[in-house]
C-alpha atoms as a PDB file:
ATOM      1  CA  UNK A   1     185.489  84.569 119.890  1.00  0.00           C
ATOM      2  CA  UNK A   2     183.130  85.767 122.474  1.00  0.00           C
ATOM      3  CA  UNK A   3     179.009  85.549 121.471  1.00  0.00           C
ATOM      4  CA  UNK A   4     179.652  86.765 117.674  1.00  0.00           C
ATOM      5  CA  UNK A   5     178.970  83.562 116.867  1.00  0.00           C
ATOM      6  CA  UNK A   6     175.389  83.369 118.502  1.00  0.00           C
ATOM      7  CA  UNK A   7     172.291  85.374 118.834  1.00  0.00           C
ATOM      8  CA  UNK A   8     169.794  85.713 120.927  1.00  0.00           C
ATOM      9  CA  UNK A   9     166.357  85.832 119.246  1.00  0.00           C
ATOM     10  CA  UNK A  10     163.527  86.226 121.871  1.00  0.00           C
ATOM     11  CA  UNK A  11     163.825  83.607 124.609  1.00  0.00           C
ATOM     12  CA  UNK A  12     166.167  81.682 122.712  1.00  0.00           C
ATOM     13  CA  UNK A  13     169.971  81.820 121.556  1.00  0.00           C
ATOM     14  CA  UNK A  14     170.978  80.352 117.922  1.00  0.00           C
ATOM     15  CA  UNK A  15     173.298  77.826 117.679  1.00  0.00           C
ATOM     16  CA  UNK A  16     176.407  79.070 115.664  1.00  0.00           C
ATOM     17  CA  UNK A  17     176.255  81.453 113.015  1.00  0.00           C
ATOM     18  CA  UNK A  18     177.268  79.663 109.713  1.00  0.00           C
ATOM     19  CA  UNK A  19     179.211  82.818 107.913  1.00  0.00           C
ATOM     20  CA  UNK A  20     180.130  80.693 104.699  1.00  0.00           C
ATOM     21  CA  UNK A  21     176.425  79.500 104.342  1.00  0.00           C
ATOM     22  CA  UNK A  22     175.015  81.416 101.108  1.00  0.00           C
ATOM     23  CA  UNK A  23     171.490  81.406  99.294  1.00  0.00           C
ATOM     24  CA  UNK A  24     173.533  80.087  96.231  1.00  0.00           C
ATOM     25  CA  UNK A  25     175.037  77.069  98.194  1.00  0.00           C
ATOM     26  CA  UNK A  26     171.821  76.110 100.041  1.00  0.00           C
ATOM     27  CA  UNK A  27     169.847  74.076  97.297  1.00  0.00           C
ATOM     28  CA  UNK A  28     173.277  71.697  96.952  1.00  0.00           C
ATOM     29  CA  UNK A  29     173.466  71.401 100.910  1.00  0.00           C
ATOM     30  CA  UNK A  30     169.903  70.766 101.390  1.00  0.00           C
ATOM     31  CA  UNK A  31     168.105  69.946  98.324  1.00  0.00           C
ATOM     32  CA  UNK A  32     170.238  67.797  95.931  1.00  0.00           C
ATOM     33  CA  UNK A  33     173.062  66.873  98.774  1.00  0.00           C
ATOM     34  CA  UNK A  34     175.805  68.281  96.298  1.00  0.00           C
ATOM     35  CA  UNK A  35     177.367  71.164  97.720  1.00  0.00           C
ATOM     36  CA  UNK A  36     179.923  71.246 100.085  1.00  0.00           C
ATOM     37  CA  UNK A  37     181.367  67.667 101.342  1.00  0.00           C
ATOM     38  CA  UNK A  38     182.031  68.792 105.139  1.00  0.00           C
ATOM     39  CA  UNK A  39     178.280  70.208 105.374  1.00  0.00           C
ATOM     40  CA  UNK A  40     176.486  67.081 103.539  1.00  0.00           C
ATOM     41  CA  UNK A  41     178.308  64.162 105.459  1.00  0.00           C
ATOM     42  CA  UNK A  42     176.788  66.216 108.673  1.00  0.00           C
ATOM     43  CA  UNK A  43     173.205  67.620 108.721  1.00  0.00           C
ATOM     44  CA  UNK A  44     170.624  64.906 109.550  1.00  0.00           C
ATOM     45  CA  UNK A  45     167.459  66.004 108.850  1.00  0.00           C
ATOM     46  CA  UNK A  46     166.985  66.973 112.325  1.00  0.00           C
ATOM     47  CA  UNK A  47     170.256  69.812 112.218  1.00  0.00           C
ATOM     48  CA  UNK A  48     169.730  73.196 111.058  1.00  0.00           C
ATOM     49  CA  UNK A  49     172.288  75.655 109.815  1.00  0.00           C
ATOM     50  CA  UNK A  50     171.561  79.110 110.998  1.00  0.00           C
ATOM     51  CA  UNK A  51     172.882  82.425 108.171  1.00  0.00           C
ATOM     52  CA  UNK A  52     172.417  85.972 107.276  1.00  0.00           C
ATOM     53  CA  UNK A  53     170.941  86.684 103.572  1.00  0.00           C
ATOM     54  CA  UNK A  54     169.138  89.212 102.280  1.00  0.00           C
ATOM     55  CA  UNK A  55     165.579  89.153 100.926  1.00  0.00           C
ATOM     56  CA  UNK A  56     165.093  91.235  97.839  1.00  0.00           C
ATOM     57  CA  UNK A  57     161.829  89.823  96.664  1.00  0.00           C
ATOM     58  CA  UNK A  58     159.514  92.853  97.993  1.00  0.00           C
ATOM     59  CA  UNK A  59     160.118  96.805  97.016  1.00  0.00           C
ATOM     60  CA  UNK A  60     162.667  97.029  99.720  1.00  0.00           C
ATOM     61  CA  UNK A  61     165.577  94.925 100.341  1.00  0.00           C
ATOM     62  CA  UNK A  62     165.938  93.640 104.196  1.00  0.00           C
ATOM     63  CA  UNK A  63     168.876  91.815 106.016  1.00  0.00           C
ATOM     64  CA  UNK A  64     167.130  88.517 107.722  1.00  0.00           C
ATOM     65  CA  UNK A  65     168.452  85.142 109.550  1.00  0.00           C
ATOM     66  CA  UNK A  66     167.255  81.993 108.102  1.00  0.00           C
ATOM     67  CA  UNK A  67     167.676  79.074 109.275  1.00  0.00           C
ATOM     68  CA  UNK A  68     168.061  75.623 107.092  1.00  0.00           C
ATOM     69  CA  UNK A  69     168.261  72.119 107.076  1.00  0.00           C
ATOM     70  CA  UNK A  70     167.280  69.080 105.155  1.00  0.00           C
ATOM     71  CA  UNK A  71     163.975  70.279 103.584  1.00  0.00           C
ATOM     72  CA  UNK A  72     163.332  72.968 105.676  1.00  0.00           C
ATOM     73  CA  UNK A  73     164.025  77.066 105.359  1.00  0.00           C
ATOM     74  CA  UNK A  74     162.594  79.218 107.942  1.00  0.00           C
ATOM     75  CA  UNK A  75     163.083  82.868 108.609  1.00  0.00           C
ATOM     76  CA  UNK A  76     163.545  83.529 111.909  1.00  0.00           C
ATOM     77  CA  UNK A  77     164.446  87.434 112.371  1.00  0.00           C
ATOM     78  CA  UNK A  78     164.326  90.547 110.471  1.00  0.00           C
ATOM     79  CA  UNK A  79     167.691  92.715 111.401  1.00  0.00           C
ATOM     80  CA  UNK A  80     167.325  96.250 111.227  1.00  0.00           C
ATOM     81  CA  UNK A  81     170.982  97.192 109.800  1.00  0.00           C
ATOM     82  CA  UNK A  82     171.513 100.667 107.584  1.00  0.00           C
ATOM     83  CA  UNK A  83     169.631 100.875 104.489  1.00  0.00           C
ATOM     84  CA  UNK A  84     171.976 102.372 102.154  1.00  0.00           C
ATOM     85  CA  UNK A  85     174.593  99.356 103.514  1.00  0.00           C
ATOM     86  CA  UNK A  86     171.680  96.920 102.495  1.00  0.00           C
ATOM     87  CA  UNK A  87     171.007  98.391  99.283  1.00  0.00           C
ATOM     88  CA  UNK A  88     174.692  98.690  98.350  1.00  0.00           C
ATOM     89  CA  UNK A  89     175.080  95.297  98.975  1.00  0.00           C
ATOM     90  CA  UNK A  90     172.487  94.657  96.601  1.00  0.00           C
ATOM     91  CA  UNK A  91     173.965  96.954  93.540  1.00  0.00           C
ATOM     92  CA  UNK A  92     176.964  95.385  93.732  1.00  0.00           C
ATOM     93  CA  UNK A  93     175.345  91.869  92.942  1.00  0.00           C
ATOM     94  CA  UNK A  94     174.835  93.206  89.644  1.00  0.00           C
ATOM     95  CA  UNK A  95     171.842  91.853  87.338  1.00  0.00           C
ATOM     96  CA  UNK A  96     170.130  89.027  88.670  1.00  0.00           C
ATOM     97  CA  UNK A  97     166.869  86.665  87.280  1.00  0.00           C
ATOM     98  CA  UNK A  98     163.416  86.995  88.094  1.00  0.00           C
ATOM     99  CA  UNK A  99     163.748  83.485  90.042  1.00  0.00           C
ATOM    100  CA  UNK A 100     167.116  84.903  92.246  1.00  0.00           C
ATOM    101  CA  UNK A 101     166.320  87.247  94.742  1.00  0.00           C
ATOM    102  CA  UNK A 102     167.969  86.207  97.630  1.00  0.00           C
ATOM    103  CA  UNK A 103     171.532  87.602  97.640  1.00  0.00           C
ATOM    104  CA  UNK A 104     174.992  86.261 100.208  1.00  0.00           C
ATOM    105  CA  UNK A 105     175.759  89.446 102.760  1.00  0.00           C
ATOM    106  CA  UNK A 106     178.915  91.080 102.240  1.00  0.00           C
ATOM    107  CA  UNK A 107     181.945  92.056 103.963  1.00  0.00           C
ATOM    108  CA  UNK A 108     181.045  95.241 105.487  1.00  0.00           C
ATOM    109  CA  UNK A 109     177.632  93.647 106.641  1.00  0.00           C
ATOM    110  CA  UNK A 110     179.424  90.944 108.419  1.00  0.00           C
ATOM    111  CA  UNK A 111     181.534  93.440 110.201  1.00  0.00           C
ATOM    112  CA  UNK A 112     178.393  95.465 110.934  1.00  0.00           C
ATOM    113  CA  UNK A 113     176.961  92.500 112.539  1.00  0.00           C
ATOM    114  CA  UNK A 114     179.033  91.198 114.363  1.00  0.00           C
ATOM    115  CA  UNK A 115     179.575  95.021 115.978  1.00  0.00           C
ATOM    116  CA  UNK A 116     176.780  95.895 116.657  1.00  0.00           C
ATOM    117  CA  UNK A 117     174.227  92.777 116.918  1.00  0.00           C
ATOM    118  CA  UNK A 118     176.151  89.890 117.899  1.00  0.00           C
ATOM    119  CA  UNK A 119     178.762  91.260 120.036  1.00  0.00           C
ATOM    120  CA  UNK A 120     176.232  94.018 121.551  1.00  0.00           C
ATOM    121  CA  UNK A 121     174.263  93.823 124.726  1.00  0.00           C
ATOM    122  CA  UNK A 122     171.300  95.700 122.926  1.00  0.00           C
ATOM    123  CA  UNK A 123     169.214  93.490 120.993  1.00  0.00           C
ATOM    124  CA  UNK A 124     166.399  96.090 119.643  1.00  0.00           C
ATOM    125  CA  UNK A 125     167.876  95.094 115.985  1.00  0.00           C
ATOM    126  CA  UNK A 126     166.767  91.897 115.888  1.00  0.00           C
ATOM    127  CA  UNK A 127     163.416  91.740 115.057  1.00  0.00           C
ATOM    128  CA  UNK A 128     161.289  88.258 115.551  1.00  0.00           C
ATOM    129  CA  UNK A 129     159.118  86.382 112.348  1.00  0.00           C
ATOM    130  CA  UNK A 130     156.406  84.784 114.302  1.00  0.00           C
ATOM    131  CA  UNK A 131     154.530  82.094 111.690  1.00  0.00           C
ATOM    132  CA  UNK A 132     151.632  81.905 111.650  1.00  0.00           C
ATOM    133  CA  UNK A 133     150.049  78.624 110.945  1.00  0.00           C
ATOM    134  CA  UNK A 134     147.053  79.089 107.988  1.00  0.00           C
ATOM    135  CA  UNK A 135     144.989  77.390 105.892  1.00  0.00           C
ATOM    136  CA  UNK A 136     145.237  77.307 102.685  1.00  0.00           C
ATOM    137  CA  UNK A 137     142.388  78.223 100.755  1.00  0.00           C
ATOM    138  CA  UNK A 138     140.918  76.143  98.336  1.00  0.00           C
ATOM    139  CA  UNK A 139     138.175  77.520  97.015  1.00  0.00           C
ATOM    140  CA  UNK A 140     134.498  76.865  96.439  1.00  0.00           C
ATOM    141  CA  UNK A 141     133.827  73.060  96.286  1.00  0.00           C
ATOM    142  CA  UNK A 142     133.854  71.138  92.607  1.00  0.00           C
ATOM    143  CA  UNK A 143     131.211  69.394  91.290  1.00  0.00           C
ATOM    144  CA  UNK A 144     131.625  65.459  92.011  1.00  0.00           C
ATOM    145  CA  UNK A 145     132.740  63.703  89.123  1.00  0.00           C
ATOM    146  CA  UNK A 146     130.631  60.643  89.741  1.00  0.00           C
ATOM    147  CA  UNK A 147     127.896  63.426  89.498  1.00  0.00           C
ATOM    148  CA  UNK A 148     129.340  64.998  86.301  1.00  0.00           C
ATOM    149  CA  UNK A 149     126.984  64.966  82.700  1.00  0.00           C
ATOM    150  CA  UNK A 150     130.048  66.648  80.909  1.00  0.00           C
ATOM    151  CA  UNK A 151     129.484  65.922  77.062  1.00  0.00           C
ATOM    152  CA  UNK A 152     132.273  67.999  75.508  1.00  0.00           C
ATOM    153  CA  UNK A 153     135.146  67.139  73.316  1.00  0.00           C
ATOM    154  CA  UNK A 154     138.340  65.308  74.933  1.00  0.00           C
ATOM    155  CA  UNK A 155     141.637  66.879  73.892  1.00  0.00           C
ATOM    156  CA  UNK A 156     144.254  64.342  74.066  1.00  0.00           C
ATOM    157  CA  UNK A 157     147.535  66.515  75.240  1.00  0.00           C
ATOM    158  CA  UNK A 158     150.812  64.230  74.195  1.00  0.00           C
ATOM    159  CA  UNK A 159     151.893  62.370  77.034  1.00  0.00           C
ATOM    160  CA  UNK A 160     155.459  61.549  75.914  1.00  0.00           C
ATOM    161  CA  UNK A 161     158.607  62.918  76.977  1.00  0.00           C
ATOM    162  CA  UNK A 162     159.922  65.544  74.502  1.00  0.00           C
ATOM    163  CA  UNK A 163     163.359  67.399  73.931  1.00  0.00           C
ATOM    164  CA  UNK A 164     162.225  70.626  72.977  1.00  0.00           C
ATOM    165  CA  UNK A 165     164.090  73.821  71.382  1.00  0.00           C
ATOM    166  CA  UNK A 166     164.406  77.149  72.268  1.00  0.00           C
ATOM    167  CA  UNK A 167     162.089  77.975  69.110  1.00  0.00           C
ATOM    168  CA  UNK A 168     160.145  75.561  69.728  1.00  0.00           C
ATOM    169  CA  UNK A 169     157.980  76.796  72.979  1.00  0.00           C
ATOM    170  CA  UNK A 170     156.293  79.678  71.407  1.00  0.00           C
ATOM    171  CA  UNK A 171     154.748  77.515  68.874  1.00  0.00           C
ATOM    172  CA  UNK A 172     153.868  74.815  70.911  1.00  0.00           C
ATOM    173  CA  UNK A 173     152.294  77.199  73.656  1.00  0.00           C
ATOM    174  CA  UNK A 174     150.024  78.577  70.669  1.00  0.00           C
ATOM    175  CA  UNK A 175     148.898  75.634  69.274  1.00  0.00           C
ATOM    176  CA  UNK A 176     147.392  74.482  72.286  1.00  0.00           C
ATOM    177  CA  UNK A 177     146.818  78.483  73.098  1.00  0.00           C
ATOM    178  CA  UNK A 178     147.575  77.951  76.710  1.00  0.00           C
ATOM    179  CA  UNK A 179     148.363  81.328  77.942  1.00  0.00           C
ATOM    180  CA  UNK A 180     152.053  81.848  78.999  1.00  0.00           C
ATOM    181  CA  UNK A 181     152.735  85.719  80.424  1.00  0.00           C
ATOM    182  CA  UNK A 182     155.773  85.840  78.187  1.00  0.00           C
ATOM    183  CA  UNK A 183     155.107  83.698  75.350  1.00  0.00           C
ATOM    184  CA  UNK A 184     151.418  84.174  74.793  1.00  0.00           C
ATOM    185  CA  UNK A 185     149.509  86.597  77.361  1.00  0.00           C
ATOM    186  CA  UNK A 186     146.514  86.235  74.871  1.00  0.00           C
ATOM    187  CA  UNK A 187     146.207  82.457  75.475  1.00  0.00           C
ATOM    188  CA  UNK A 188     143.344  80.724  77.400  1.00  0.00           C
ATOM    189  CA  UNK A 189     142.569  77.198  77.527  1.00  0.00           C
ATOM    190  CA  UNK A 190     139.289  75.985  79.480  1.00  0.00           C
ATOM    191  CA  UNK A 191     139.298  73.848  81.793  1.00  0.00           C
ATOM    192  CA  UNK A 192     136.184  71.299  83.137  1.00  0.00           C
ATOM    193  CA  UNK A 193     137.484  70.615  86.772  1.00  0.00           C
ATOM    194  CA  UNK A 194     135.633  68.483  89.268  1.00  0.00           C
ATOM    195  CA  UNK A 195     136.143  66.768  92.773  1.00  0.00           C
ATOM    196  CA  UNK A 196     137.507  62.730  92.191  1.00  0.00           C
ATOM    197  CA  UNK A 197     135.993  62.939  95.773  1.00  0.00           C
ATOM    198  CA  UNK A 198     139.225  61.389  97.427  1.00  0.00           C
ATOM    199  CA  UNK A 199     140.399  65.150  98.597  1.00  0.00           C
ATOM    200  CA  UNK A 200     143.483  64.444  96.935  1.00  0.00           C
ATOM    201  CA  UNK A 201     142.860  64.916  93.387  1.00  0.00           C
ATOM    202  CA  UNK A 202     140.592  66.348  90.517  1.00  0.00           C
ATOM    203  CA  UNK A 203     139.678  65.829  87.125  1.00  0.00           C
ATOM    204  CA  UNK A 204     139.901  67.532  84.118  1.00  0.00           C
ATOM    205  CA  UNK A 205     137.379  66.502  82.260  1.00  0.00           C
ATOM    206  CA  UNK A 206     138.338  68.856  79.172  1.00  0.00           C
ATOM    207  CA  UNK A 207     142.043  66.899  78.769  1.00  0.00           C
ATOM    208  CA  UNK A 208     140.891  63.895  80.673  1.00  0.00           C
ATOM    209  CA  UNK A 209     143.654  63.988  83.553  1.00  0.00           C
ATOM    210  CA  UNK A 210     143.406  63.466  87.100  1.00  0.00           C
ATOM    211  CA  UNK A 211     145.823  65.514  88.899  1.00  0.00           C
ATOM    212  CA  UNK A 212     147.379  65.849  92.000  1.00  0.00           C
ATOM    213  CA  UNK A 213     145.586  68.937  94.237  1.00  0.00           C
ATOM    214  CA  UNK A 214     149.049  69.237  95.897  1.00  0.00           C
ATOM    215  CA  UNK A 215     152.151  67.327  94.615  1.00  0.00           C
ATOM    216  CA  UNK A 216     155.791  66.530  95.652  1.00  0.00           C
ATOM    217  CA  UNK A 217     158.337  68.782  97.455  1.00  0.00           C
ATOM    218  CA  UNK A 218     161.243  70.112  95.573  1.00  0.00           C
ATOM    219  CA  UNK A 219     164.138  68.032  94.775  1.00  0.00           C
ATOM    220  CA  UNK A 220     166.664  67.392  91.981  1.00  0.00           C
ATOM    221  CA  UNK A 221     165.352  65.865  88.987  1.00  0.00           C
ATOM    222  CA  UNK A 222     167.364  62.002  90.328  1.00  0.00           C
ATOM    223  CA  UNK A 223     165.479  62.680  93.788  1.00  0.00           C
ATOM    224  CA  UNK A 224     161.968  63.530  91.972  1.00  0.00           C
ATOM    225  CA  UNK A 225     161.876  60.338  90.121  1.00  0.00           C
ATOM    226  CA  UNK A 226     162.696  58.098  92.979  1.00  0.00           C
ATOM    227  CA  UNK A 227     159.921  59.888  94.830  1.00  0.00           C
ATOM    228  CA  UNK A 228     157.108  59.084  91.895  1.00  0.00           C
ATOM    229  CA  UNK A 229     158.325  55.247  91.356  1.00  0.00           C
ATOM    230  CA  UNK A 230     157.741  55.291  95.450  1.00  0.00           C
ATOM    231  CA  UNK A 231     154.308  57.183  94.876  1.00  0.00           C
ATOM    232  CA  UNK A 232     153.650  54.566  92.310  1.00  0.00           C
ATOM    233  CA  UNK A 233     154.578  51.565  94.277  1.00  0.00           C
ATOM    234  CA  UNK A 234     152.544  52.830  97.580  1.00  0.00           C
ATOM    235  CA  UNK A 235     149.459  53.346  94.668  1.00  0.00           C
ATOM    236  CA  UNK A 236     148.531  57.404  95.609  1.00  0.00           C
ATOM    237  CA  UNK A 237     145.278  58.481  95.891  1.00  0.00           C
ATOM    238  CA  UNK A 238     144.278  54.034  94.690  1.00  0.00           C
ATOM    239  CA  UNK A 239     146.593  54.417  91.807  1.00  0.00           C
ATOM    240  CA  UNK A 240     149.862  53.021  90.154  1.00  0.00           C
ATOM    241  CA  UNK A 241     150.565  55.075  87.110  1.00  0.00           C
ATOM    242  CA  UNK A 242     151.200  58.827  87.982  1.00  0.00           C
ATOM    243  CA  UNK A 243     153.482  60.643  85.873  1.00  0.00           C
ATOM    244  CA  UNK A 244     155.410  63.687  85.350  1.00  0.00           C
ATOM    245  CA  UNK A 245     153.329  66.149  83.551  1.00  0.00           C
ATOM    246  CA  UNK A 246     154.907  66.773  79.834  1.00  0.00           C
ATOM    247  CA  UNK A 247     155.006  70.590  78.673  1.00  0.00           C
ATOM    248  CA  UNK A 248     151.864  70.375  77.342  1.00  0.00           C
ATOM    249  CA  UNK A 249     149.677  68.357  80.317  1.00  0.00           C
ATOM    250  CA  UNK A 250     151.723  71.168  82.301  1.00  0.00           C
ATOM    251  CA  UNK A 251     150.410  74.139  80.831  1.00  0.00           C
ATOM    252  CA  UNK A 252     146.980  72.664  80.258  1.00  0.00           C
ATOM    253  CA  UNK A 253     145.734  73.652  83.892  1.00  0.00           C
ATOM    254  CA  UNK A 254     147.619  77.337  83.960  1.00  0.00           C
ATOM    255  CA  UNK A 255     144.860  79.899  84.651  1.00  0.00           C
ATOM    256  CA  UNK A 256     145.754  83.598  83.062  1.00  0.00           C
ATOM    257  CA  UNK A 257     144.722  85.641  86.063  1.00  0.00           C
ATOM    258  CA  UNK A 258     146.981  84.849  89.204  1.00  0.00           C
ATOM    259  CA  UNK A 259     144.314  83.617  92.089  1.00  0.00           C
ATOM    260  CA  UNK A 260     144.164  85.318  95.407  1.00  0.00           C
ATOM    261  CA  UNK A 261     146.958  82.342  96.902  1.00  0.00           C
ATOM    262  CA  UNK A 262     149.153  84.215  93.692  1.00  0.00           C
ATOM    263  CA  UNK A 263     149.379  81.235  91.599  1.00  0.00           C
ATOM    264  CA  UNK A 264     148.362  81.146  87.809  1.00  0.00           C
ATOM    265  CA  UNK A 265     146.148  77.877  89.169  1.00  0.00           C
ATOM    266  CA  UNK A 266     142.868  77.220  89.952  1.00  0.00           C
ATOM    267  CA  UNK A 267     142.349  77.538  94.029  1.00  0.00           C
ATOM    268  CA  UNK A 268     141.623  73.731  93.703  1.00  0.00           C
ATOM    269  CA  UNK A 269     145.777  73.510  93.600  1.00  0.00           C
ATOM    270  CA  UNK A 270     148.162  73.731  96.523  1.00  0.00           C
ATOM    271  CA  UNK A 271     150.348  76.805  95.807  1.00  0.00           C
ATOM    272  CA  UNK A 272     153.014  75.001  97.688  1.00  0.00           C
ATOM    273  CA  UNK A 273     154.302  74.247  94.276  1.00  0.00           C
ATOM    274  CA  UNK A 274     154.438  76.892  92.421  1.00  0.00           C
ATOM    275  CA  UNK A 275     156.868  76.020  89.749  1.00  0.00           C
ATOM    276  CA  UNK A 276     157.181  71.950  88.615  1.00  0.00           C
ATOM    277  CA  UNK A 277     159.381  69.613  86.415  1.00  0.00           C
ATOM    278  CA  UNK A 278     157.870  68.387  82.961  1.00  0.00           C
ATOM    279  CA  UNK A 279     158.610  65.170  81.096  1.00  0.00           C
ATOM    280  CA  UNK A 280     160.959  68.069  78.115  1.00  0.00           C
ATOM    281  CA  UNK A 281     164.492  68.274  78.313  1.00  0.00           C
ATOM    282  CA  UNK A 282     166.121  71.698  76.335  1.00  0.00           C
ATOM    283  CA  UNK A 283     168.332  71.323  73.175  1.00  0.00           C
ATOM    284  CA  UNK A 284     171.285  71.530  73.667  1.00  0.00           C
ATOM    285  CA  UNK A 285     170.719  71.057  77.351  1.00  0.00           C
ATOM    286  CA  UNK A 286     169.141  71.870  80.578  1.00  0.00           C
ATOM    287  CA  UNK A 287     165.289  71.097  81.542  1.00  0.00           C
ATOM    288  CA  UNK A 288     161.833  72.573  81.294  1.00  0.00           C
ATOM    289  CA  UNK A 289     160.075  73.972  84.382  1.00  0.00           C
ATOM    290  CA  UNK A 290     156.518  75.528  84.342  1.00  0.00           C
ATOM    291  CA  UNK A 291     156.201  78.024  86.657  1.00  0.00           C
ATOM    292  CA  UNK A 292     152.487  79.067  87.931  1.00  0.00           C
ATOM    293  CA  UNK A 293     153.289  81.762  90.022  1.00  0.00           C
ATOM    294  CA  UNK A 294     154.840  83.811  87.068  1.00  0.00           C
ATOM    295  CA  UNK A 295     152.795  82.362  84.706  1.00  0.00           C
ATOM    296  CA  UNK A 296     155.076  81.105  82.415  1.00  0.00           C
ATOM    297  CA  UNK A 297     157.677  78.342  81.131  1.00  0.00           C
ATOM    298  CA  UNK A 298     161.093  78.376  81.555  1.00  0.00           C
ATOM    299  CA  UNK A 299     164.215  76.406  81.182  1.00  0.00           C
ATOM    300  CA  UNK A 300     167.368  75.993  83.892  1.00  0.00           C
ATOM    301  CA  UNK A 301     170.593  75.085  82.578  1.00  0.00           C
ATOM    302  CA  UNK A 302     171.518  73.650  85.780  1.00  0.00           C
ATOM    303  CA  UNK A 303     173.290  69.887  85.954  1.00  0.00           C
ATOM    304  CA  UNK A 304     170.862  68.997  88.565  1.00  0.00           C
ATOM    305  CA  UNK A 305     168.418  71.673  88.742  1.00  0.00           C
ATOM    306  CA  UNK A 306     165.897  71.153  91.417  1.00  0.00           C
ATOM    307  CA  UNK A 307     161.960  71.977  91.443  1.00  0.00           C
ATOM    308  CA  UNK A 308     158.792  70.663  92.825  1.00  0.00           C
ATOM    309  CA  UNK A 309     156.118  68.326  91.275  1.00  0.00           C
ATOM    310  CA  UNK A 310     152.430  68.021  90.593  1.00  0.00           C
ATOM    311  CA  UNK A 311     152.013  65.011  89.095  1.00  0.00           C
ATOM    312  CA  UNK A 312     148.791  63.392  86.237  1.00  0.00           C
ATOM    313  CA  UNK A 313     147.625  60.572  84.875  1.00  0.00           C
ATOM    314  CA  UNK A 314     145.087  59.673  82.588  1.00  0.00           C
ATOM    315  CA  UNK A 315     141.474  59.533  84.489  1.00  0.00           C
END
């Protein structure tokens, strides 16, 4: 089949061009190892699978090449292709969720492709994502908590697991009046952070929790709570008894302006996880997810739905 299957980004050439590879199918492949059979007995985490998608997230839809393996999703080119063929593509994926907006090329973008990217000697289309390597910002320093005088009242969040209802979240989110962007925009709860002084966790001294300042990647929910009973054993940050944040711990820390990193978190937090599993499970099914860059709860009815972590304890 000629070079359709490669391209030549830069200096370099792609391996092959995965053509069945989808946004859809990637968390099974690389995140919960479901997915297909063929794919999962193969990558290592050293492979990468190399695919077309298209990024809807900002005003304008663009066609880009990502490439994936175990863990990892990088962006490697921006292809300049037709706009109304890009934009078609996306109308006919009908309505889609606030959390999808990374959509599978179609047919007649393939073919465009291959014609005129792949199989042609001029490679002006392709346009290089350079990375650039920053630092995330964490904001001023905290006061020290072995320097702390804090004399304030101690609200004890529950800590147990919970199945919780659909009509059930509002309620809960106002009692507490943590503020939620779709549940309760009105909703503030004030925090009393300061610095353990490990530079891996603070303290809230308002809820008395020690968190995380980053947390786990994302996983399915099986994966996540191998990965805290390993946390656990190796004793994180001098510590054996982290846990999964329930609803409540969860939305104790969410901040109701979005920071300049564009999480609803203090800059103290990592925004490399900006939405987390808690310790609730949905009647009649699925699980509970608190997501800080929307600013809000939400629930996936997925079998193995996969998200990232910031896990608590009690201080």
């Amino acid at each position: 089949m000629g070079m359709f299957q490669k391209l030549k980004i830069g200096g370099t050439v792609t391996p092959a061009i995965d053509w069945e590879m989808t946004p859809d199918m990637t968390f099974g492949t690389f995140e919960s190892w479901g997915g297909r059979e063929r794919v999962r007995s193969r990558i290592s985490n050293s492979e990468r699978i190399y695919y077309f998608f298209i990024d809807n997230w900002e005003e304008e839809p663009k066609l880009c090449l990502m490439e994936r393996g175990v863990k990892h999703a990088r962006v490697l080119a921006e292809i300049r292709a037709p706009e109304q063929m890009i934009k078609a593509c996306v109308k006919a994926q009908g309505t889609s969720s606030l959390f999808e907006k990374s959509y599978a090329i179609d047919a007649d973008i393939k073919e465009w492709l291959i014609e005129n990217v792949l199989e042609a000697e001029d490679s002006s289309a392709v346009i290089p994502v350079h990375e650039e390597k920053q630092v995330e910002e964490m904001g001023d320093p905290l006061p020290l908590l072995a320097e702390s005088d804090f004399q304030g009242e101690v609200i004890a969040l529950p800590p147990e697991h919970a199945f919780i209802n659909d009509d059930e979240i509002v309620p809960l989110i106002k009692k507490w009046n943590f503020f939620d962007g779709a549940h309760n925009p009105e909703g503030s709860f004030e925090n009393v952070l300061v610095d353990s002084g490990d530079g891996l966790t603070v303290v809230d001294q308002r809820t008395g929790l020690m968190w995380q300042r980053a947390g786990l990647d994302i996983t399915s929910v099986r994966s996540m709570q191998r990965k805290i009973e390993k946390l656990n054993k190796d004793g994180f940050a001098g510590h054996h008894d982290w846990h999964m944040p329930t609803m409540e711990e969860a939305m104790s820390i969410m901040e109701t302006e979005a920071n300049s990193k564009g999480t609803h978190l203090h800059l103290c937090f990592s925004k490399e996880q900006p939405f987390i599993f808690v310790a609730a499970q949905r009647k009649p099914g699925g699980y509970w997810f608190v997501d800080y860059k929307h600013g809000r709860a939400f629930w996936s009815s997925g079998t193995i739905p996969g998200g990232f972590a910031r896990l608590c304890r009690k201080a």
